[in-house]
PDB file of N, CA and C in Angstrom:
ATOM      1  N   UNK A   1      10.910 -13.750  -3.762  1.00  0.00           N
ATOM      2  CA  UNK A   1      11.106 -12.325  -3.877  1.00  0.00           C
ATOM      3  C   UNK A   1      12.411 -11.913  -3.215  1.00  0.00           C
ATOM      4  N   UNK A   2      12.612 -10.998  -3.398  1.00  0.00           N
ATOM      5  CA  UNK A   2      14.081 -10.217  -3.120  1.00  0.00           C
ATOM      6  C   UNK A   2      14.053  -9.391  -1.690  1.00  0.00           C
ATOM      7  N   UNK A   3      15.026 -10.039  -1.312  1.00  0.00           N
ATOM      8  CA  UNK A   3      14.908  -9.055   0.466  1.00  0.00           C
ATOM      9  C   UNK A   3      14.683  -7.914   0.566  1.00  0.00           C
ATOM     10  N   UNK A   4      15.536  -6.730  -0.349  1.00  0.00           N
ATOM     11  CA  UNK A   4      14.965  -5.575  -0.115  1.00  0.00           C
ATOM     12  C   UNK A   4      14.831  -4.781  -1.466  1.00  0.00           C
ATOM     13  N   UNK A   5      13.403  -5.541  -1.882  1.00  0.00           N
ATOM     14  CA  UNK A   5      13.028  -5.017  -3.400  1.00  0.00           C
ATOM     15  C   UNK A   5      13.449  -3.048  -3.479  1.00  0.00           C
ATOM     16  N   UNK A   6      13.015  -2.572  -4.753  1.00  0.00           N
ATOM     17  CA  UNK A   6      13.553  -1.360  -4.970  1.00  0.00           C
ATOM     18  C   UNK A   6      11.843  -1.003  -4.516  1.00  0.00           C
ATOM     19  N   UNK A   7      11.661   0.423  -4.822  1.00  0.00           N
ATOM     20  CA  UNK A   7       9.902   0.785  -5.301  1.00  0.00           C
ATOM     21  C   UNK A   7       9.960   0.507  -6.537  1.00  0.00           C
ATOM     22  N   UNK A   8      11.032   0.858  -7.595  1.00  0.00           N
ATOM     23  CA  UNK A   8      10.771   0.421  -9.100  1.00  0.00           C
ATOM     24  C   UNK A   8      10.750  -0.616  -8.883  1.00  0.00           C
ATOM     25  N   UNK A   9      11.032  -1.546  -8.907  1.00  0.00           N
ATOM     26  CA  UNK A   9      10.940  -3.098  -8.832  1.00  0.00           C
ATOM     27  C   UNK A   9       9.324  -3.178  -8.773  1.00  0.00           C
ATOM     28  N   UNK A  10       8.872  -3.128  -7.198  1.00  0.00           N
ATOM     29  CA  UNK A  10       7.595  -3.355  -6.731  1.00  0.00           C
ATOM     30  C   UNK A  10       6.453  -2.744  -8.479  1.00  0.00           C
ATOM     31  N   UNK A  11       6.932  -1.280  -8.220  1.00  0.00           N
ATOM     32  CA  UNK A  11       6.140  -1.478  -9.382  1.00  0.00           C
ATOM     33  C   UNK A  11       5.453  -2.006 -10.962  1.00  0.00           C
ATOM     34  N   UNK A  12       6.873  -2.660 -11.147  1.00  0.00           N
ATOM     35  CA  UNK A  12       6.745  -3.187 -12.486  1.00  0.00           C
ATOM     36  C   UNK A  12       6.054  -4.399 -12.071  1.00  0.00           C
ATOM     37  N   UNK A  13       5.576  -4.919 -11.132  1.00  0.00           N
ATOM     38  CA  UNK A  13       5.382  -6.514 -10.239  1.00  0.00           C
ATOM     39  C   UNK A  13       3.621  -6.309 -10.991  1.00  0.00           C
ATOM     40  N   UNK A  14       3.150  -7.527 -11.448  1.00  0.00           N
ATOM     41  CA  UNK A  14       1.636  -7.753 -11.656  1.00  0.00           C
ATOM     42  C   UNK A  14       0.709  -6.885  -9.845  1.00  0.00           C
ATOM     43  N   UNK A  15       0.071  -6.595 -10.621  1.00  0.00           N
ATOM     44  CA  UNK A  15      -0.675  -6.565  -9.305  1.00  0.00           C
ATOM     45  C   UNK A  15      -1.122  -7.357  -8.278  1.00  0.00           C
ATOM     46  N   UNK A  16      -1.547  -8.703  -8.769  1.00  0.00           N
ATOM     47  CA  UNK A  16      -1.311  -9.645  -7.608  1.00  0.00           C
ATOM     48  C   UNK A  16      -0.129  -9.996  -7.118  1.00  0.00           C
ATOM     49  N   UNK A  17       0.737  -9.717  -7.524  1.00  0.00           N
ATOM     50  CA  UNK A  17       2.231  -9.947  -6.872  1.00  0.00           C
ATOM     51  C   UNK A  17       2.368  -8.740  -5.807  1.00  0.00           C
ATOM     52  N   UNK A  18       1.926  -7.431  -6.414  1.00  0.00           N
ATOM     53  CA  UNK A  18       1.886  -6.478  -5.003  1.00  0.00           C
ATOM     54  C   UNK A  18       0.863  -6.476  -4.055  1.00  0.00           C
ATOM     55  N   UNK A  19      -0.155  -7.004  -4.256  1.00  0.00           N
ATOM     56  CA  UNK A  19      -1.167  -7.107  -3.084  1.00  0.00           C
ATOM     57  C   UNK A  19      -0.288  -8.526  -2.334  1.00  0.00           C
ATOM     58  N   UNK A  20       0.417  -9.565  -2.862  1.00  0.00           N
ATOM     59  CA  UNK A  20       1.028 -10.738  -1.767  1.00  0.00           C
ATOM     60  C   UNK A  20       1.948  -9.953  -0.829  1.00  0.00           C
ATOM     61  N   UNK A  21       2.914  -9.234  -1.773  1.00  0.00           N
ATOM     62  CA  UNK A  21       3.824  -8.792  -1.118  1.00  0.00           C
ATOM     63  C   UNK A  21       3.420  -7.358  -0.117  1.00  0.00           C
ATOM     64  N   UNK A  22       2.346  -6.621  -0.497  1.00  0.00           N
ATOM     65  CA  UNK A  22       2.128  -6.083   1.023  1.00  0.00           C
ATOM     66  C   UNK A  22       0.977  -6.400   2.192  1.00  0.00           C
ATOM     67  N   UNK A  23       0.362  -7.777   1.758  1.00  0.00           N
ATOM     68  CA  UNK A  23      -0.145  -8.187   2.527  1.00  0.00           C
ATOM     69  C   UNK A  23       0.187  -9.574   3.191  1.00  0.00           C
ATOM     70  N   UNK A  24       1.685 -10.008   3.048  1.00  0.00           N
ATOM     71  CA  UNK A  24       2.918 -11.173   3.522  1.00  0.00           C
ATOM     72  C   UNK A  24       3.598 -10.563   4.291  1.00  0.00           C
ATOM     73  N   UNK A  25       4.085  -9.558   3.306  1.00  0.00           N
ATOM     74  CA  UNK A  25       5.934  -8.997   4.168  1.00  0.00           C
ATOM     75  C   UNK A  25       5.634  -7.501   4.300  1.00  0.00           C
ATOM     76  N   UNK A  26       4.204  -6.560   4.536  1.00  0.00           N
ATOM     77  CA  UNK A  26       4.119  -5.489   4.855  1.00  0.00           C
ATOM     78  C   UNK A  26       4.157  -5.229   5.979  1.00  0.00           C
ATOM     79  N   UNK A  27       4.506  -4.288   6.636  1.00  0.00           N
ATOM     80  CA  UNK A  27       3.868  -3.839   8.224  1.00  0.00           C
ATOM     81  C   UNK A  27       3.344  -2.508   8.102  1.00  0.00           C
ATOM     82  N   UNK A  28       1.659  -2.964   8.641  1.00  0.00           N
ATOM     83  CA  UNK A  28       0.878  -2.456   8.822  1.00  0.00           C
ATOM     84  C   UNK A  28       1.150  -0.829   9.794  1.00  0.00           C
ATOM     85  N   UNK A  29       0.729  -0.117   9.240  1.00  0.00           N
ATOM     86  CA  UNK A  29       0.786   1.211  10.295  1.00  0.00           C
ATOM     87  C   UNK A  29       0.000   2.223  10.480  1.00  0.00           C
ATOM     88  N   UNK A  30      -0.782   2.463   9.888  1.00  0.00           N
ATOM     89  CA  UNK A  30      -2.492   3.217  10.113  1.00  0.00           C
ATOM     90  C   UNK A  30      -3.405   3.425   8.969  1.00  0.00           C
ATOM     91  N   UNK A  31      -4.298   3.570   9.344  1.00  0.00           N
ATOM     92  CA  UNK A  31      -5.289   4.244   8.508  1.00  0.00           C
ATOM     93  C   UNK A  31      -6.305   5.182   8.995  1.00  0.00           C
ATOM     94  N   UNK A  32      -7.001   5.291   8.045  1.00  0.00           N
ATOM     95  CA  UNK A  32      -8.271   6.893   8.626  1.00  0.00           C
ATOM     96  C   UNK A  32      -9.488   6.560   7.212  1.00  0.00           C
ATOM     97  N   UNK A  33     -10.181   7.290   8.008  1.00  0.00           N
ATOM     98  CA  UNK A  33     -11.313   6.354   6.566  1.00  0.00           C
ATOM     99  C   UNK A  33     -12.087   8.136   6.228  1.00  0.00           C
ATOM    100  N   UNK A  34     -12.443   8.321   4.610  1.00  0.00           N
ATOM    101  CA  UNK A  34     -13.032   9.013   4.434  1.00  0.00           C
ATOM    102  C   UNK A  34     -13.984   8.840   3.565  1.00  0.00           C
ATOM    103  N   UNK A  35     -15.270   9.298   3.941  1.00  0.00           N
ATOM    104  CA  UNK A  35     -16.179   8.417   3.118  1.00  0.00           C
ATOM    105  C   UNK A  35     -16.500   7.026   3.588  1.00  0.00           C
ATOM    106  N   UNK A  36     -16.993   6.508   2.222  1.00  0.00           N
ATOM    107  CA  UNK A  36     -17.197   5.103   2.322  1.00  0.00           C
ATOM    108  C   UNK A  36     -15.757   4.245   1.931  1.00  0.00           C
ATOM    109  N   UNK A  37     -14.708   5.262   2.089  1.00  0.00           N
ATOM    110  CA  UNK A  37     -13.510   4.995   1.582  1.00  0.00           C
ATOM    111  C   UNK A  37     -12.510   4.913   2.917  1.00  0.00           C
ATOM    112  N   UNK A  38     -11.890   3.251   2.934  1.00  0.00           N
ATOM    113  CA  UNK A  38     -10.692   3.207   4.155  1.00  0.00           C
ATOM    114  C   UNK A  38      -9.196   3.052   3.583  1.00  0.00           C
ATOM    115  N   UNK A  39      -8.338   3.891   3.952  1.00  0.00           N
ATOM    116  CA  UNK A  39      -7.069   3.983   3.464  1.00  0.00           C
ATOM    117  C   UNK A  39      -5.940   3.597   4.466  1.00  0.00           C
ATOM    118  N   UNK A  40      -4.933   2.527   4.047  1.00  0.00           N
ATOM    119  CA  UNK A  40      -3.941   1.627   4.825  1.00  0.00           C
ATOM    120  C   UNK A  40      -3.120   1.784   4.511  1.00  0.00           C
ATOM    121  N   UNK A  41      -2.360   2.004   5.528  1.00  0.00           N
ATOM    122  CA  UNK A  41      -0.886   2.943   5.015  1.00  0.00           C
ATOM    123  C   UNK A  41       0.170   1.398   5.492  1.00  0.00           C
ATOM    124  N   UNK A  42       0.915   0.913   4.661  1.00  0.00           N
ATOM    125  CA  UNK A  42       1.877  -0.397   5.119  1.00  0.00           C
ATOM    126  C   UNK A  42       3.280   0.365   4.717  1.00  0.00           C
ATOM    127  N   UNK A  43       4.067  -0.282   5.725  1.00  0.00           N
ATOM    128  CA  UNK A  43       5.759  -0.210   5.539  1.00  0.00           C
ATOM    129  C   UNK A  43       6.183  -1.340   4.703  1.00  0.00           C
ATOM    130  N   UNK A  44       6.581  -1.368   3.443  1.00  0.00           N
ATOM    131  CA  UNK A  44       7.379  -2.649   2.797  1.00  0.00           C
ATOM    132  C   UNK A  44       8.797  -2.264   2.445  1.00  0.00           C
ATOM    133  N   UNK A  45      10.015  -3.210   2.951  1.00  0.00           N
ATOM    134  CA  UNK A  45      11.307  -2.564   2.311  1.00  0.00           C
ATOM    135  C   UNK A  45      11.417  -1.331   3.108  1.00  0.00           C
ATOM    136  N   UNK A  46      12.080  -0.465   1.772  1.00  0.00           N
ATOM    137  CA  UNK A  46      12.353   0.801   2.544  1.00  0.00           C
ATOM    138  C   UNK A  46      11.181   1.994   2.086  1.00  0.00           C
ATOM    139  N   UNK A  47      10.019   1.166   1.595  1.00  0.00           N
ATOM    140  CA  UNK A  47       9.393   2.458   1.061  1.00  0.00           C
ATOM    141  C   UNK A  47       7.211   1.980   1.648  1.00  0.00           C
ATOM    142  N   UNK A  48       6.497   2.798   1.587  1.00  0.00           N
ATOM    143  CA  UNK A  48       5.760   2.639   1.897  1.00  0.00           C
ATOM    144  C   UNK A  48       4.475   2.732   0.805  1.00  0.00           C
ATOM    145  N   UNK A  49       3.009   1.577   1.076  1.00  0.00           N
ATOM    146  CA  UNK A  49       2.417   1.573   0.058  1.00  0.00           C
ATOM    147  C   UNK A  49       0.989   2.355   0.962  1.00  0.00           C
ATOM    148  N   UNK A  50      -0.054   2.597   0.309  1.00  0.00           N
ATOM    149  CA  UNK A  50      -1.119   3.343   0.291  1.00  0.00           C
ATOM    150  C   UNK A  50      -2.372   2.197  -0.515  1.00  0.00           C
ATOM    151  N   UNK A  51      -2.980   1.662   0.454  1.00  0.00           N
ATOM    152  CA  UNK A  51      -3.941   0.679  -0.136  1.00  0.00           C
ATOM    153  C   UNK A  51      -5.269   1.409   0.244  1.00  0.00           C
ATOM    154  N   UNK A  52      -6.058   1.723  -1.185  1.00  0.00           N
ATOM    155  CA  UNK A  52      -7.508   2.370  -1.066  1.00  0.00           C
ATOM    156  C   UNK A  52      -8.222   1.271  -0.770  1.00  0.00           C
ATOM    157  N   UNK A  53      -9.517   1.096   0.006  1.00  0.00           N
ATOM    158  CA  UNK A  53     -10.316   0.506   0.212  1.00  0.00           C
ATOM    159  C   UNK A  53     -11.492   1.058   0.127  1.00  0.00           C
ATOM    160  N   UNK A  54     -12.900   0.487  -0.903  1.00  0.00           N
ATOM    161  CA  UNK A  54     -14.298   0.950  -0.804  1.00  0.00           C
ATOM    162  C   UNK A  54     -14.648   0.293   0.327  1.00  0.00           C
ATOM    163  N   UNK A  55     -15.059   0.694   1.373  1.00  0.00           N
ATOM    164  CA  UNK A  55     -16.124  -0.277   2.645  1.00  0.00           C
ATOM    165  C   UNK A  55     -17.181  -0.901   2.237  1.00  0.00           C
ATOM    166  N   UNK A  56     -18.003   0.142   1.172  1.00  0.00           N
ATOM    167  CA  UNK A  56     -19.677  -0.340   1.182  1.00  0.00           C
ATOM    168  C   UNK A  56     -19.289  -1.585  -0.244  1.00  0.00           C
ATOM    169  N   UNK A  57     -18.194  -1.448  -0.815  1.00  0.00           N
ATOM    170  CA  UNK A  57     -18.373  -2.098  -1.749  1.00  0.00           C
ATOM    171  C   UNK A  57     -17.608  -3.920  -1.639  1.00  0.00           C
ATOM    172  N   UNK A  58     -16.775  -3.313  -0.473  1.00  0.00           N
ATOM    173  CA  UNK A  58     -16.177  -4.438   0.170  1.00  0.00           C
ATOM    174  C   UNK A  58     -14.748  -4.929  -1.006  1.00  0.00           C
ATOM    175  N   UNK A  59     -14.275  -4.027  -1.214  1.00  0.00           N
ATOM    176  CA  UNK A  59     -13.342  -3.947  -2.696  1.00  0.00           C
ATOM    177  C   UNK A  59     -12.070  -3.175  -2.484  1.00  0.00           C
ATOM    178  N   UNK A  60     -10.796  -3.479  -2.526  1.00  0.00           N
ATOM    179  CA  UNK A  60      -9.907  -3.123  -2.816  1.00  0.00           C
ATOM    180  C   UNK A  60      -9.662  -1.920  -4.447  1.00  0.00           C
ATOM    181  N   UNK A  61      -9.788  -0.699  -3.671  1.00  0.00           N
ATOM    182  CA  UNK A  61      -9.591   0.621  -5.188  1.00  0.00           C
ATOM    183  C   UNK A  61      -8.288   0.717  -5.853  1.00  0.00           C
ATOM    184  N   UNK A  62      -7.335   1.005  -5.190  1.00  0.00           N
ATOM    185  CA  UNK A  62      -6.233   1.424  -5.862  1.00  0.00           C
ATOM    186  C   UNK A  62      -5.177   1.149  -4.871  1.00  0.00           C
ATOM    187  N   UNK A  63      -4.018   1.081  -5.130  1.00  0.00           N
ATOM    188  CA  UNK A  63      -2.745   0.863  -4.808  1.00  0.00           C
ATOM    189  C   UNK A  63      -1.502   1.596  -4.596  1.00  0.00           C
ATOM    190  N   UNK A  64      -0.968   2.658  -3.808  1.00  0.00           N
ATOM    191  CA  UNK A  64      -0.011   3.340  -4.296  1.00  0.00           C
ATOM    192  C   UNK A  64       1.102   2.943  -3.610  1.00  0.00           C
ATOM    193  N   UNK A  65       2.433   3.124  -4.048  1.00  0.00           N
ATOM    194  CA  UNK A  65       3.425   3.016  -3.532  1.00  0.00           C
ATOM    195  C   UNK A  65       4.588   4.241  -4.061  1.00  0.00           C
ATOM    196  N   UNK A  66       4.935   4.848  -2.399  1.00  0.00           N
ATOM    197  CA  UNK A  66       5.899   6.128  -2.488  1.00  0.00           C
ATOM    198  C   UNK A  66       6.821   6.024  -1.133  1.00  0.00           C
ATOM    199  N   UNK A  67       7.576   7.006  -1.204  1.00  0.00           N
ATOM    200  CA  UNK A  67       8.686   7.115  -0.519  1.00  0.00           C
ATOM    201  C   UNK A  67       8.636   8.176   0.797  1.00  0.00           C
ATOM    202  N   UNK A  68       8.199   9.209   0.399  1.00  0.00           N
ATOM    203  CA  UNK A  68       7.645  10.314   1.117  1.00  0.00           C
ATOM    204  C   UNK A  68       6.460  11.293   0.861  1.00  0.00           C
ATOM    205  N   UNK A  69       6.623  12.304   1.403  1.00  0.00           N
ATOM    206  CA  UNK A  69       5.896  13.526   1.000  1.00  0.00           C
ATOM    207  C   UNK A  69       4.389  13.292   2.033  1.00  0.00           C
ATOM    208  N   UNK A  70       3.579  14.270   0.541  1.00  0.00           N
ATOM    209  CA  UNK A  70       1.952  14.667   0.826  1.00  0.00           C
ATOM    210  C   UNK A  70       1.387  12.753   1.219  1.00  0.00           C
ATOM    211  N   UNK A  71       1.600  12.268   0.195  1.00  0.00           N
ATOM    212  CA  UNK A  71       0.808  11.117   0.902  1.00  0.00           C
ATOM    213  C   UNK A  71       1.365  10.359   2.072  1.00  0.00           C
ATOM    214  N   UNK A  72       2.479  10.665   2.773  1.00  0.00           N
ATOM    215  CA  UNK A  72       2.512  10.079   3.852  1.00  0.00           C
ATOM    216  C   UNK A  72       2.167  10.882   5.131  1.00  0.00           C
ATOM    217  N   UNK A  73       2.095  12.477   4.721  1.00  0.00           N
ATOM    218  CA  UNK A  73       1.936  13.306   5.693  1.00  0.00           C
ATOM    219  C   UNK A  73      -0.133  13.137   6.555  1.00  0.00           C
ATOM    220  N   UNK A  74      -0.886  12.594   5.654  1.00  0.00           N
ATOM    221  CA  UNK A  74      -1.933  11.980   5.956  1.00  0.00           C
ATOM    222  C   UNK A  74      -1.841  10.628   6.930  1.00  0.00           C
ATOM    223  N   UNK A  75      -1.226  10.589   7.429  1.00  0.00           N
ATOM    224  CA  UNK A  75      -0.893   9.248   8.122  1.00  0.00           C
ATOM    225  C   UNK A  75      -0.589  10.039  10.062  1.00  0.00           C
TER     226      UNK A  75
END
């Protein structure tokens, strides 16, 4: 992979290529859980991803990756 991928980049990537790459070369930086739902906020590059987690289901939900704003202001 590329030292300092773009976010377009990341996104066009299979999805198992973005779960390696923010769970290799991410840094971790908080979460808060709502629901049965835990949300992980990682630093990759210059931009940051948003990993949903079900607890009860023990399952990875959804994936986001952004730059700023509303979803980082939850953090």
């Amino acid at each position: 992979m590329e030292r300092n991928l773009s976010i377009n980049d990341f996104n066009i990537l299979t999805q198992h290529e973005q779960y390696d790459l923010v769970f290799t070369k991410g840094d971790f930086v908080n979460y808060y859980l709502k629901g049965a739902t835990r949300y992980a906020l990682y630093s990759l590059f210059k931009f940051f991803v948003e990993v949903e987690y079900n607890v009860s289901r023990n399952r990875i939900i959804n994936l986001k990756a952004f730059e700023e704003g509303m979803l980082l202001d939850k953090y």
